[in-house]
N, C-alpha and C. Protein backbone atom coordinates (compact mmCIF):
# COMPACT_ATOMS: atom_id res chain seq x y z
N UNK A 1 1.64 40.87 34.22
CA UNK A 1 1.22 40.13 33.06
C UNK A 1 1.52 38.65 33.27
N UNK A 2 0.14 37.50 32.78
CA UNK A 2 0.72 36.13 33.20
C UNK A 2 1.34 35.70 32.43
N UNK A 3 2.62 34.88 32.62
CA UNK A 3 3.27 33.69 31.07
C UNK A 3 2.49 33.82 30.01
N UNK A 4 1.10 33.34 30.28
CA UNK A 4 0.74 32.78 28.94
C UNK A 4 0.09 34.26 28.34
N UNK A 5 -0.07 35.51 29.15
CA UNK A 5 -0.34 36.29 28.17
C UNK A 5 0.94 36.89 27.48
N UNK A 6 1.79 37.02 28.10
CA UNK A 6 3.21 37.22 27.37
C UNK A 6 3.68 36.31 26.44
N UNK A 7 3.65 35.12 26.41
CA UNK A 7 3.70 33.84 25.44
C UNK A 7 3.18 34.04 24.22
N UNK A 8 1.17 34.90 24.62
CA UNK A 8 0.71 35.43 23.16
C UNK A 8 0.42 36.45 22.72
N UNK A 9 1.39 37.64 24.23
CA UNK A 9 1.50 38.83 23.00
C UNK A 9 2.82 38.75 21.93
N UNK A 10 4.04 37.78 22.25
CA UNK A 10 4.84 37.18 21.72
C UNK A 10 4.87 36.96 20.16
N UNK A 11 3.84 36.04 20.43
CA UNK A 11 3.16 34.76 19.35
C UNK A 11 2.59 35.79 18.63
N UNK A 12 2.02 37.09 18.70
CA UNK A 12 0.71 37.75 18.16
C UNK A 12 1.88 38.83 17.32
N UNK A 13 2.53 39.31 18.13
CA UNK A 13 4.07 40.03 17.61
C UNK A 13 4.82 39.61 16.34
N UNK A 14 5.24 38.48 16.23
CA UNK A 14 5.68 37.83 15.41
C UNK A 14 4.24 37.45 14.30
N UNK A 15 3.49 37.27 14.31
CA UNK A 15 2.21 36.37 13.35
C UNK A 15 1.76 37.89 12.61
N UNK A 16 1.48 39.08 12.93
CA UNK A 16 1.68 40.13 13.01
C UNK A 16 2.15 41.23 12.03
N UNK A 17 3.19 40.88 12.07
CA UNK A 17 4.72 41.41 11.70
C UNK A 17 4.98 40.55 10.33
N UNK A 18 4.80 39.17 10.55
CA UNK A 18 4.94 38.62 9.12
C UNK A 18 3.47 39.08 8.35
N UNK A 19 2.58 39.13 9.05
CA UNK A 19 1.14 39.13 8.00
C UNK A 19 1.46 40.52 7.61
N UNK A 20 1.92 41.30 7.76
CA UNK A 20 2.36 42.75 7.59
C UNK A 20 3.24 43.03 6.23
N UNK A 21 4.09 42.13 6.78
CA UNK A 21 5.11 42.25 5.55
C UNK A 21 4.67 41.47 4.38
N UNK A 22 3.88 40.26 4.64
CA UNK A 22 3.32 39.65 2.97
C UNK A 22 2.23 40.57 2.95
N UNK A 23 1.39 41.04 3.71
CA UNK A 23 0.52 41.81 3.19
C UNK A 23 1.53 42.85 1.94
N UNK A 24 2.49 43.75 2.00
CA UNK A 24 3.39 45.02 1.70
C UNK A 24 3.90 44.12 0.65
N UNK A 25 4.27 43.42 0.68
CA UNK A 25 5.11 41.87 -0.14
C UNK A 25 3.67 42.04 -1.61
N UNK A 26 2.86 41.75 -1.14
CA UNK A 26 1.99 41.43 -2.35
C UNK A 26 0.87 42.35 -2.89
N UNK A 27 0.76 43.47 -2.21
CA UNK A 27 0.63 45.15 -2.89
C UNK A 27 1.50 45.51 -3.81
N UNK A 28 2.99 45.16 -3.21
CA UNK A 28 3.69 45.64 -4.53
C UNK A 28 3.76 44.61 -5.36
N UNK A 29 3.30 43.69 -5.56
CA UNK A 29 3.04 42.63 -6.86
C UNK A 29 1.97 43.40 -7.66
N UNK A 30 1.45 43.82 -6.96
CA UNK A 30 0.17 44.59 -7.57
C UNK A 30 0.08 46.07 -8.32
N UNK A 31 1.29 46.65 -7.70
CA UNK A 31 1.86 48.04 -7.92
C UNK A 31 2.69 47.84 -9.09
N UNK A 32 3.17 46.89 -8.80
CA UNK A 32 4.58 46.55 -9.93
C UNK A 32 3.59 46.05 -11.46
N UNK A 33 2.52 45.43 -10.97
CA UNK A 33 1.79 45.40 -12.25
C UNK A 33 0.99 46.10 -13.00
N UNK A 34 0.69 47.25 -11.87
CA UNK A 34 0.22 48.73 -12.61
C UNK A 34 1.36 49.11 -13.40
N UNK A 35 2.30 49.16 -12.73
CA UNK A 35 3.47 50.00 -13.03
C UNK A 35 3.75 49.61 -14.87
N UNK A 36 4.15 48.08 -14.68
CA UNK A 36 4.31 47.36 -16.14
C UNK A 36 3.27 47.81 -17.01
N UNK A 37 2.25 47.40 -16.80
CA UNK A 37 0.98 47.51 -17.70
C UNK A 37 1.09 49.20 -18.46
N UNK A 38 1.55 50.25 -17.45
CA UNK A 38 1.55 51.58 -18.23
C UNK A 38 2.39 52.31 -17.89
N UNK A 39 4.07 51.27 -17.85
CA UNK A 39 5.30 52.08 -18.77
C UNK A 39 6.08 52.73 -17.44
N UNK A 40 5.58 52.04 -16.36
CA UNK A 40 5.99 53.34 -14.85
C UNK A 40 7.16 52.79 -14.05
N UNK A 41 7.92 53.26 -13.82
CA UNK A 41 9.01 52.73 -12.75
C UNK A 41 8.47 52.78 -11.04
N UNK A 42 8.80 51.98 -10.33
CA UNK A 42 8.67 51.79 -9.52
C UNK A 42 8.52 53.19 -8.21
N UNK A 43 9.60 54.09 -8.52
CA UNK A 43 9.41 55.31 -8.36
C UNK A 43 8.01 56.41 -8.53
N UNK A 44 7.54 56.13 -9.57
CA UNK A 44 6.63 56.88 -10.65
C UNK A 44 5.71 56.27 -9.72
N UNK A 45 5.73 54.64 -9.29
CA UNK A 45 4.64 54.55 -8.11
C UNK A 45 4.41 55.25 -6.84
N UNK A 46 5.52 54.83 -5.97
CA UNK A 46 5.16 55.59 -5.02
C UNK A 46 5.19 57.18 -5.11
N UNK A 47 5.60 57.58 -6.00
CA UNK A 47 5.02 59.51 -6.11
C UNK A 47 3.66 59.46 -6.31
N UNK A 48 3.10 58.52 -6.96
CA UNK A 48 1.61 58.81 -7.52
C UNK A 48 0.91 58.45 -5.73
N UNK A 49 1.66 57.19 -5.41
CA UNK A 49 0.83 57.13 -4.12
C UNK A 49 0.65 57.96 -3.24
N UNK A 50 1.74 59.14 -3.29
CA UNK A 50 2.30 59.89 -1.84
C UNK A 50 1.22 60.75 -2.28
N UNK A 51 0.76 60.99 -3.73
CA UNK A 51 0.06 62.38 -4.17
C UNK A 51 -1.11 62.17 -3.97
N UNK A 52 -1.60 60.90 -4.13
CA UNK A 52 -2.90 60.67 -3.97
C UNK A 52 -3.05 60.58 -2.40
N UNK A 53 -2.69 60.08 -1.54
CA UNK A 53 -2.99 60.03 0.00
C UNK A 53 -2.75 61.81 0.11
N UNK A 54 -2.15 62.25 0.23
CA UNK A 54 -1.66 63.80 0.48
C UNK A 54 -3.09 64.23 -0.27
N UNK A 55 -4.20 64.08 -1.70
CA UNK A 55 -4.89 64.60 -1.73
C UNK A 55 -6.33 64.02 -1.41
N UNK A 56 -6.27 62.93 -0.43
CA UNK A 56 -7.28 62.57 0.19
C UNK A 56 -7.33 63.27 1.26
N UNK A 57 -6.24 63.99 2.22
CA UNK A 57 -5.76 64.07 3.19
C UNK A 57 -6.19 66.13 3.02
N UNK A 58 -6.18 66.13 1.67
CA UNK A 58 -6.39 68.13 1.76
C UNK A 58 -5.82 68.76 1.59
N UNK A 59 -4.20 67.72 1.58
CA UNK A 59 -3.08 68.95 1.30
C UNK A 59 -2.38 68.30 0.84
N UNK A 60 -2.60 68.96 -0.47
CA UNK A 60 -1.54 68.23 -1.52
C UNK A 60 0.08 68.56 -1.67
N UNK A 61 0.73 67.85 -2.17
CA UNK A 61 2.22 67.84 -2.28
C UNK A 61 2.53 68.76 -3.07
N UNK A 62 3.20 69.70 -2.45
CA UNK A 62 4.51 70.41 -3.59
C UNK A 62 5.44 69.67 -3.89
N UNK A 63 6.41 69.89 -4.47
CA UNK A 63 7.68 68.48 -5.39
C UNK A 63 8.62 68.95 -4.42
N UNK A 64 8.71 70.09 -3.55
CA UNK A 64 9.48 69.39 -2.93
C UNK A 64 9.44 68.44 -1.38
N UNK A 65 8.23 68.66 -1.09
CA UNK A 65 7.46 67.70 -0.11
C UNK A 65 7.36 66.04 -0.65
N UNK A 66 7.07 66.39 -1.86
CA UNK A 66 7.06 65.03 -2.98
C UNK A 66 8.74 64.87 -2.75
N UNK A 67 9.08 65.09 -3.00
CA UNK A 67 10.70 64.74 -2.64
C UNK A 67 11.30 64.22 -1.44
N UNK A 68 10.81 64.48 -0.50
CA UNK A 68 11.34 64.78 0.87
C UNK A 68 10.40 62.99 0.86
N UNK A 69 9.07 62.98 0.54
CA UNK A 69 8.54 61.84 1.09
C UNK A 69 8.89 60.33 0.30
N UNK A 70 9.57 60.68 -0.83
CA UNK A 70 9.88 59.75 -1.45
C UNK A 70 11.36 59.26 -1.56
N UNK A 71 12.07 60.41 -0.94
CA UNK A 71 13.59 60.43 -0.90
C UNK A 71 14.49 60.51 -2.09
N UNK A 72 13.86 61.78 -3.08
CA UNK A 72 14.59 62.14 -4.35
C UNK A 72 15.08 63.70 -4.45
N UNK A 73 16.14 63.73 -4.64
CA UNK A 73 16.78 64.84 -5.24
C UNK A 73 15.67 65.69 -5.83
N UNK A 74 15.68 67.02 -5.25
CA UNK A 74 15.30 68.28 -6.35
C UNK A 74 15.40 68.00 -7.60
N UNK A 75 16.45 67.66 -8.01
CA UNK A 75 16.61 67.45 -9.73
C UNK A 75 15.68 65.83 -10.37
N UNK A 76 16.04 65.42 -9.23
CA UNK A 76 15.12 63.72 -10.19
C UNK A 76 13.69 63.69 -9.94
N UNK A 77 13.76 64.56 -8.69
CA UNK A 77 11.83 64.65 -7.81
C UNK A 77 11.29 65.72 -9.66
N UNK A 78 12.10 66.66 -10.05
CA UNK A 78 11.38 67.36 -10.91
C UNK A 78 11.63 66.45 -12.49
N UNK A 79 12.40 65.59 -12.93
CA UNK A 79 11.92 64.75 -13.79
C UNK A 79 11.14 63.81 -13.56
N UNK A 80 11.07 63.60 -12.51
CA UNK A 80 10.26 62.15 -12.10
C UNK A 80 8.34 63.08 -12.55
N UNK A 81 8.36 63.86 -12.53
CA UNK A 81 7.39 65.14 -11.74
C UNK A 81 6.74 65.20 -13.57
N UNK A 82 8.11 65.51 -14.30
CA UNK A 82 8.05 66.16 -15.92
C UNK A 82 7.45 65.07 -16.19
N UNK A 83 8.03 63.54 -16.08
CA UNK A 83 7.69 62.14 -16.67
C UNK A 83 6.03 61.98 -16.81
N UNK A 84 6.02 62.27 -15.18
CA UNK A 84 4.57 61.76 -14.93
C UNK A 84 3.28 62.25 -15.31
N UNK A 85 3.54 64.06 -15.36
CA UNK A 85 2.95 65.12 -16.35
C UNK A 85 2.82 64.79 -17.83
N UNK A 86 4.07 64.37 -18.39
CA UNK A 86 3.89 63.54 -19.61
C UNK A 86 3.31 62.58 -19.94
N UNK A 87 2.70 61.39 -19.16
CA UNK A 87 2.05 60.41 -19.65
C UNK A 87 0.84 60.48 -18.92
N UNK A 88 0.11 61.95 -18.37
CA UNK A 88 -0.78 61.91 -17.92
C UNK A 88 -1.31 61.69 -17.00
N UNK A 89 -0.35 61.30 -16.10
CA UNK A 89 -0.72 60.93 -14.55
C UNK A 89 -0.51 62.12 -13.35
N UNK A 90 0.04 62.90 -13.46
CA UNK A 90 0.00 64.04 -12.52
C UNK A 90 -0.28 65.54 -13.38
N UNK A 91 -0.56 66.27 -12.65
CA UNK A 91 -0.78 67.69 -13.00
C UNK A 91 -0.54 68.60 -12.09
N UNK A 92 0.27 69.90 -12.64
CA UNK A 92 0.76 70.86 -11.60
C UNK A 92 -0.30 72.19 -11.36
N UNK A 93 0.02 72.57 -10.08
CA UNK A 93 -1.58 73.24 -10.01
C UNK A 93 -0.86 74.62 -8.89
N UNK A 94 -1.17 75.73 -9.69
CA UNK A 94 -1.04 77.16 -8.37
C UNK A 94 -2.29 77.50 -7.90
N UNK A 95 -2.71 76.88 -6.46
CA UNK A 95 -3.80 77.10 -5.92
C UNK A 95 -3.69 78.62 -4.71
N UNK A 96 -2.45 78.35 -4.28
CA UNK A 96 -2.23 79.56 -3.84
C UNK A 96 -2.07 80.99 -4.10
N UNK A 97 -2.37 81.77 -3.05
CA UNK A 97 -2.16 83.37 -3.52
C UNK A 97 -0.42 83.61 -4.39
N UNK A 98 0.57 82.59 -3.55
CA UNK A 98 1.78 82.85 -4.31
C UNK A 98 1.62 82.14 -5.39
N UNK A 99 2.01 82.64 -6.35
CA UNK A 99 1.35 81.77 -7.71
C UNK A 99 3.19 80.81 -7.94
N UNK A 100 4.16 81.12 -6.94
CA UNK A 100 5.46 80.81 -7.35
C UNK A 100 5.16 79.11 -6.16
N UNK A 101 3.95 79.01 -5.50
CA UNK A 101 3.59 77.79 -4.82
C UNK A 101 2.92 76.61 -6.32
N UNK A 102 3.75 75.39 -6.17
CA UNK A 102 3.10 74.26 -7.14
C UNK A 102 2.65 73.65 -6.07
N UNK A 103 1.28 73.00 -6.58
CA UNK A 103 1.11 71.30 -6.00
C UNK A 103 0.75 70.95 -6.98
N UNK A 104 0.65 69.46 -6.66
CA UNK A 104 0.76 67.73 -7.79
C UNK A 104 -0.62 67.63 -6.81
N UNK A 105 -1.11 67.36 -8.41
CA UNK A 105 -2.32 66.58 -8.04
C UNK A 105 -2.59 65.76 -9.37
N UNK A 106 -3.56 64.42 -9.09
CA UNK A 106 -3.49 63.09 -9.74
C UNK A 106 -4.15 63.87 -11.02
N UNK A 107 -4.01 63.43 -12.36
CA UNK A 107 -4.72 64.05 -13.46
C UNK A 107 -5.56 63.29 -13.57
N UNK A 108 -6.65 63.62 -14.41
CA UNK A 108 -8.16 62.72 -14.49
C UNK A 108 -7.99 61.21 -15.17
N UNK A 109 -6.71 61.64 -16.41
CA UNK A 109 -6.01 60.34 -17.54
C UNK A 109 -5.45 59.14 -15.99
N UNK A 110 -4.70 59.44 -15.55
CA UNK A 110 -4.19 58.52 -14.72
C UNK A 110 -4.86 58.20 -13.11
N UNK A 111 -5.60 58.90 -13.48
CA UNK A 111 -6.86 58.33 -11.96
C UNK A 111 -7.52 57.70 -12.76
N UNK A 112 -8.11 57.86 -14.39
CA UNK A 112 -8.87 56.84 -14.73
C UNK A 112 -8.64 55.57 -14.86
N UNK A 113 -7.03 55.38 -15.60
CA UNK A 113 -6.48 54.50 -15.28
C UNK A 113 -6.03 53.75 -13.64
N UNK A 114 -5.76 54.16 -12.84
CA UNK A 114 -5.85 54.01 -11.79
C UNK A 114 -7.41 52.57 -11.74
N UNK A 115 -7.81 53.98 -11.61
CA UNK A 115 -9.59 53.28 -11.04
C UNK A 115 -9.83 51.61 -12.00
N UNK A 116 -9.74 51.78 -13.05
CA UNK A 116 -9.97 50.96 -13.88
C UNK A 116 -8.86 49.57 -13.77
N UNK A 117 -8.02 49.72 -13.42
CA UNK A 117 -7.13 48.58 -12.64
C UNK A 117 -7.63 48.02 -11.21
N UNK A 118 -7.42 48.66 -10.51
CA UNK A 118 -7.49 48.41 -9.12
C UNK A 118 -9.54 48.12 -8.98
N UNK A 119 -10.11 48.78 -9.62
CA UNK A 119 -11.72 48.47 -9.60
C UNK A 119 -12.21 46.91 -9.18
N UNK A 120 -11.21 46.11 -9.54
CA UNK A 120 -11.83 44.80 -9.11
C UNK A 120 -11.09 44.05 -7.86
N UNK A 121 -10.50 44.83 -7.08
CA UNK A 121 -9.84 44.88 -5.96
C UNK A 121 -11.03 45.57 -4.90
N UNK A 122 -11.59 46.31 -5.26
CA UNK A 122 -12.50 46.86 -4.24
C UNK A 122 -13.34 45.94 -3.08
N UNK A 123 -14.50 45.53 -3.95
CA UNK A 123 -15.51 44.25 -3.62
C UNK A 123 -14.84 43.60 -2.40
N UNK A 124 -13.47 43.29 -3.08
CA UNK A 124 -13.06 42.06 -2.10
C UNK A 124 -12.57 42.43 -0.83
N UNK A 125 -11.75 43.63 -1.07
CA UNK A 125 -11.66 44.55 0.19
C UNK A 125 -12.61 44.93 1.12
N UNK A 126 -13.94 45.64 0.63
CA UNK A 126 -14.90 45.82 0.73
C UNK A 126 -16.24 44.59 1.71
N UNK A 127 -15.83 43.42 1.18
CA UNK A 127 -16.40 42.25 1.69
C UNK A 127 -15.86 41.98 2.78
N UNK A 128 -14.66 41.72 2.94
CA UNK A 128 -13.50 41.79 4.28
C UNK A 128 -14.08 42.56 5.26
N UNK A 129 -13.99 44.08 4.76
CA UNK A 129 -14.31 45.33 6.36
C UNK A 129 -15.54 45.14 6.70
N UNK A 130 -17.21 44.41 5.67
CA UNK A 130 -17.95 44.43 6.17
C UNK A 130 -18.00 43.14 7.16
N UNK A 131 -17.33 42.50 7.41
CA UNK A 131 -16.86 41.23 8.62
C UNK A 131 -16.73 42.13 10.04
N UNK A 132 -16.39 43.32 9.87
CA UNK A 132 -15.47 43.89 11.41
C UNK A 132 -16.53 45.31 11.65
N UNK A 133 -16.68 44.85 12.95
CA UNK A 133 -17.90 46.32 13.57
C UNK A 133 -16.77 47.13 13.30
N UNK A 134 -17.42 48.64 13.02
CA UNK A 134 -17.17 49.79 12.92
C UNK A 134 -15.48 49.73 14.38
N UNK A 135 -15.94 49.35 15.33
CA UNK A 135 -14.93 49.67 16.57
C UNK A 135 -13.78 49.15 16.12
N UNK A 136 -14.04 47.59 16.16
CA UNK A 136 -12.61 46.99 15.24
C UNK A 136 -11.81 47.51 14.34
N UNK A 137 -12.96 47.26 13.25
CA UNK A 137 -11.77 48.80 12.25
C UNK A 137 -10.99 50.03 12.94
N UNK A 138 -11.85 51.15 13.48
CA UNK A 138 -11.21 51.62 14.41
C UNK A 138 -9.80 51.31 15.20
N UNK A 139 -10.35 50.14 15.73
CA UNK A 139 -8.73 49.47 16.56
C UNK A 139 -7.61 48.83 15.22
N UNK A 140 -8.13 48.82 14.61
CA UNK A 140 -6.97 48.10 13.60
C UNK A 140 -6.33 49.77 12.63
N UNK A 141 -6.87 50.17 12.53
CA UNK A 141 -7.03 51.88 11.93
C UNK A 141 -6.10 52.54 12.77
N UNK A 142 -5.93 52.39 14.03
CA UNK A 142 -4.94 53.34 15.06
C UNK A 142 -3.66 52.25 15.19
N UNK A 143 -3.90 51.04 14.79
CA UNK A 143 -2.98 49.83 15.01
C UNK A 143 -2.08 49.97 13.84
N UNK A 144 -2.43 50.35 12.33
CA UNK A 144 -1.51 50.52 11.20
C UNK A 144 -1.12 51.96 11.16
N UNK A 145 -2.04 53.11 11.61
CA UNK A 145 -1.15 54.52 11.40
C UNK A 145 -0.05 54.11 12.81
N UNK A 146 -0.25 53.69 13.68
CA UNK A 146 0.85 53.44 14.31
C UNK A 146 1.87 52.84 14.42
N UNK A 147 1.95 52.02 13.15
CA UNK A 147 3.12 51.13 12.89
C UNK A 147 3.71 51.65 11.39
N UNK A 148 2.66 52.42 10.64
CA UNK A 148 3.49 53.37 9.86
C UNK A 148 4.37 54.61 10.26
N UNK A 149 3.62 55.08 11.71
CA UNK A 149 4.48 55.76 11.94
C UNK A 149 6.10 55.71 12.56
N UNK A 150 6.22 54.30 13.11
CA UNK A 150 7.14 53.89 13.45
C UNK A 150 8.39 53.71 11.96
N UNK A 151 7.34 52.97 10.76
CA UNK A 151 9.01 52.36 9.97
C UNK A 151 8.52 54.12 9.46
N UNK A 152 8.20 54.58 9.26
CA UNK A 152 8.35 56.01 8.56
C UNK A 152 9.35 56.89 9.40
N UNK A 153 9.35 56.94 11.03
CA UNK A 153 10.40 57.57 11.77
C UNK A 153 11.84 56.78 11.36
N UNK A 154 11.40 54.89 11.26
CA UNK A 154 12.91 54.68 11.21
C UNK A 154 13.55 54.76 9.97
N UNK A 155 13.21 55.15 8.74
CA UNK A 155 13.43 55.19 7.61
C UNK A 155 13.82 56.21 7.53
N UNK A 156 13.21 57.43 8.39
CA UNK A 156 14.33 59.14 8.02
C UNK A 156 15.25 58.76 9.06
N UNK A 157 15.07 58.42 10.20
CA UNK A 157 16.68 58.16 10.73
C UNK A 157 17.83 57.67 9.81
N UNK A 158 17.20 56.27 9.19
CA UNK A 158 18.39 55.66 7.87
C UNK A 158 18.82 56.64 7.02
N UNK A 159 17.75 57.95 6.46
CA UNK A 159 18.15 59.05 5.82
C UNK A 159 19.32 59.78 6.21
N UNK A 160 19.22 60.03 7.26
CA UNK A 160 20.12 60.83 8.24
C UNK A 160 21.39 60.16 8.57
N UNK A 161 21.38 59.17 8.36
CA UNK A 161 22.80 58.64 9.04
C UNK A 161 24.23 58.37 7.60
C-alpha cells in the first residue's frame, strides 16, 4: 500500500466514523422527538425499533429476544412490553403451534403514528439514494451491516464483563 493511500484510508477512517456518529447523534434528536410528542421513554424507543426491524426481517421478537436485544430484565422487558400494549404501540401475537410462544408486533395505532411523523423524512431520504447506482448502495449496505455488526459484538462483550 502507497503513503498516500494509507494517509487516505486514514483520513477516510476518521471522516467516517465521525459522519457516523452525527449521523446516530441526530436520529436520536429525531427519536427523542417521537418519543416526547407521544409520552415514550427512550427505552419504549428502541423496543419499538428492535420490533419493527425484526418484523421487516420475518421474525418477529418474543420479549424475551426483545430483552436480550435491548438489554432489559425479564421483569422490565415485560412492563416495558405492558406500557407499550397500553398506549397502542405494540401487540402480542401466538402465531405458533405452541400457543405458550408470544411475539410483539407493531400495532396499526402506533405504526400509524409512526408513519405520520417520520412521513416527511422519506422524500429526502429518498432523493439522496436516488444520487447512488444501485451498486453503491450495495457497497455502502454491506459497509453499515458491517459496522453494526462490529459495535453490536462490542456492546454484548460490555454485557458480559
Amino acid at each position: 500500500m502507497e503513503v498516500n493511500e494509507t494517509a487516505e484510508r486514514q483520513r477516510l477512517r476518521r471522516e467516517l466514523v465521525d459522519l457516523l456518529n452525527t449521523y446516530s447523534g441526530e436520529a436520536q434528536h429525531i427519536g427523542h422527538a417521537f418519543a416526547n410528542q407521544h409520552r415514550l421513554h427512550a427505552t419504549d424507543m428502541h423496543a419499538l425499533l428492535a420490533v419493527m426491524h425484526a418484523e421487516r426481517k420475518g421474525a418477529p421478537l418474543t420479549p424475551g429476544k426483545l430483552g436480550e436485544a435491548i438489554g432489559l430484565s425479564s421483569g422490565a422487558t415485560t412492563a416495558l412490553i405492558d406500557r407499550l400494549e397500553r398506549g397502542g404501540h405494540l401487540r402480542r401475537t401466538r402465531e405458533s403451534a405452541d400457543r405458550r410462544v408470544v411475539h410483539l408486533r407493531y400495532a396499526d395505532a402506533g405504526m400509524a403514528l409512526a408513519i405520520k411523523f417520520f412521513a416527511p423524512l422519506a422524500p429526502r431520504t429518498d432523493k439522496i439514494m436516488s444520487e447512488f447506482a444501485v451498486e453503491e448502495l450495495q457497497t455502502i449496505e454491506r459497509f453499515l451491516q458491517s459496522m453494526i455488526t462490529s459495535v453490536v459484538t462490542y456492546r454484548d462483550e460490555l454485557r458480559n464483563t
